[in-house]
C-alpha atoms as a PDB file:
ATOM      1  CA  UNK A   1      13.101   7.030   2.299  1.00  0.00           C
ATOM      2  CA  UNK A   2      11.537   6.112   5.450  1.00  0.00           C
ATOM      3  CA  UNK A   3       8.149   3.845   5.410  1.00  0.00           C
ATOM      4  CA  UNK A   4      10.155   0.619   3.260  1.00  0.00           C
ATOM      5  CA  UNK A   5       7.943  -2.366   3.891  1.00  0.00           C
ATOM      6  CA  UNK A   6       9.848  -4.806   6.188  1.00  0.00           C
ATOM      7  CA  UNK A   7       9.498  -8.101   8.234  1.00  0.00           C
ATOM      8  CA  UNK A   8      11.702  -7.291  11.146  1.00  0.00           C
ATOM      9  CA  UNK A   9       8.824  -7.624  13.724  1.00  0.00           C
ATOM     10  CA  UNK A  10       7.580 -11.374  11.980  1.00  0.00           C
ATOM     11  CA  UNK A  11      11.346 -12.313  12.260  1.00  0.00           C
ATOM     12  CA  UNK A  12      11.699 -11.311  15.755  1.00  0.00           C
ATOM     13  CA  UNK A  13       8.431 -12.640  17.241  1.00  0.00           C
ATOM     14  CA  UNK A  14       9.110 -16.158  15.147  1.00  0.00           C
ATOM     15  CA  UNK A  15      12.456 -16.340  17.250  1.00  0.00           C
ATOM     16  CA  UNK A  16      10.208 -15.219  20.445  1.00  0.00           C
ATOM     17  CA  UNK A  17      12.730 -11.798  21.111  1.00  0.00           C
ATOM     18  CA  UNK A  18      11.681  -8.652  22.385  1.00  0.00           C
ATOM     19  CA  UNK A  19      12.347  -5.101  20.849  1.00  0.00           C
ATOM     20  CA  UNK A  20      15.393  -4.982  23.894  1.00  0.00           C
ATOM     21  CA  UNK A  21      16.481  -8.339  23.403  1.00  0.00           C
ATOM     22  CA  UNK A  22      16.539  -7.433  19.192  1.00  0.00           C
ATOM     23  CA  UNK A  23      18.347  -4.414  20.112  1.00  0.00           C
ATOM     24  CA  UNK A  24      20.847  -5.709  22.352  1.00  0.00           C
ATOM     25  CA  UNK A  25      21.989  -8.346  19.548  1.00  0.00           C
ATOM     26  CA  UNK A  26      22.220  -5.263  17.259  1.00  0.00           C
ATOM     27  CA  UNK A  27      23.718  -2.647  19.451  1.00  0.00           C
ATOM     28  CA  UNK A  28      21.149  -0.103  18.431  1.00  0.00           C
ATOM     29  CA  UNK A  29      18.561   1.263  21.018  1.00  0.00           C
ATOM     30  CA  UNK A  30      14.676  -0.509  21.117  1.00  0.00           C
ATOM     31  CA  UNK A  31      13.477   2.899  20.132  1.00  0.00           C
ATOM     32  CA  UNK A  32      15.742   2.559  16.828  1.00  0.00           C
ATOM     33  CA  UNK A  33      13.990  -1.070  16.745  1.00  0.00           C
ATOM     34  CA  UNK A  34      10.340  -0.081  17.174  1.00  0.00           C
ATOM     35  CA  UNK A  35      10.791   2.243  14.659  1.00  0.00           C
ATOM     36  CA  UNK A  36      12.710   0.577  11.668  1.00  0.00           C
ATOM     37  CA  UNK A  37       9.370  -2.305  12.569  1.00  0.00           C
ATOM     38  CA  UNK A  38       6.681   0.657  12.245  1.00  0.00           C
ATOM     39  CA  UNK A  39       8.550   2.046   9.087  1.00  0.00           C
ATOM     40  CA  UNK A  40       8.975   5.420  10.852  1.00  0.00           C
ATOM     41  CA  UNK A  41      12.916   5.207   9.861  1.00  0.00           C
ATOM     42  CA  UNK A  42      14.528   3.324   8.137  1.00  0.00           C
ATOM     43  CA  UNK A  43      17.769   1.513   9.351  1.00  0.00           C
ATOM     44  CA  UNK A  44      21.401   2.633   8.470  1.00  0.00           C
ATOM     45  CA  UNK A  45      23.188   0.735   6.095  1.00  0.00           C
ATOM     46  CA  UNK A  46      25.363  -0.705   8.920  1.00  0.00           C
ATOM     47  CA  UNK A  47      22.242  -2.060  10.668  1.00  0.00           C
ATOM     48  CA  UNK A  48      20.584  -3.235   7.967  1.00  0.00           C
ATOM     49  CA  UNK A  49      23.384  -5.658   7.062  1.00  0.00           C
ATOM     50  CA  UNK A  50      23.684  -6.508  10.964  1.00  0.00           C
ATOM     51  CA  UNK A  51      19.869  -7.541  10.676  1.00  0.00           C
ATOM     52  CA  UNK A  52      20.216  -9.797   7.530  1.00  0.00           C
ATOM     53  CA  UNK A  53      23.220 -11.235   8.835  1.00  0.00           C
ATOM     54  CA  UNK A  54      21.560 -11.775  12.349  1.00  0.00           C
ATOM     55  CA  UNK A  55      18.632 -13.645  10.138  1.00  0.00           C
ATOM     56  CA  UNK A  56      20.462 -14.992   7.963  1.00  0.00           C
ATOM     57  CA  UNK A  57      18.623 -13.622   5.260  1.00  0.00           C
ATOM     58  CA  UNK A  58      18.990 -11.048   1.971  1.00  0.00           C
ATOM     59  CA  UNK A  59      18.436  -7.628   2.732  1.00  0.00           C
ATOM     60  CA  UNK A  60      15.915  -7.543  -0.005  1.00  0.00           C
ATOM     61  CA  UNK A  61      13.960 -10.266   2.255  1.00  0.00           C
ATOM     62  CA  UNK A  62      13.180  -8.033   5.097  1.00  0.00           C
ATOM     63  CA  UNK A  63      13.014  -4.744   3.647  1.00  0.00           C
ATOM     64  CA  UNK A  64      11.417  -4.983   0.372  1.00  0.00           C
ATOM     65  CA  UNK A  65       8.685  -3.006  -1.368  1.00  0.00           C
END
């Protein structure tokens, strides 16, 4: 399932963060971060809630087809 089309790099440039400072809000690892925003993996389901929440935004909003 890996590749989903997602916005997590225009959300966290628009809020000026870097992949470390994205990754220390979602206690995951800035690897795990620059790949869910190249689409090489895609995020669990317990960080994929984490991001929406953290954006305040539907899941379906950043990682949609």
């Amino acid at each position: 399932m890996a590749g989903l089309c997602n916005r997590l790099k225009v959300l966290r440039k628009e809020r000026g963060w870097s992949q470390s400072q994205l990754a220390e809000r979602l206690e995951i690892s800035r690897q795990a971060v620059k790949a869910i925003e190249t689409g090489k993996h895609d995020p669990s389901l317990s960080s994929a809630f984490r991001i929406a929440r953290l954006f305040s935004r539907p899941i379906a909003e950043i990682f949609g087809d």
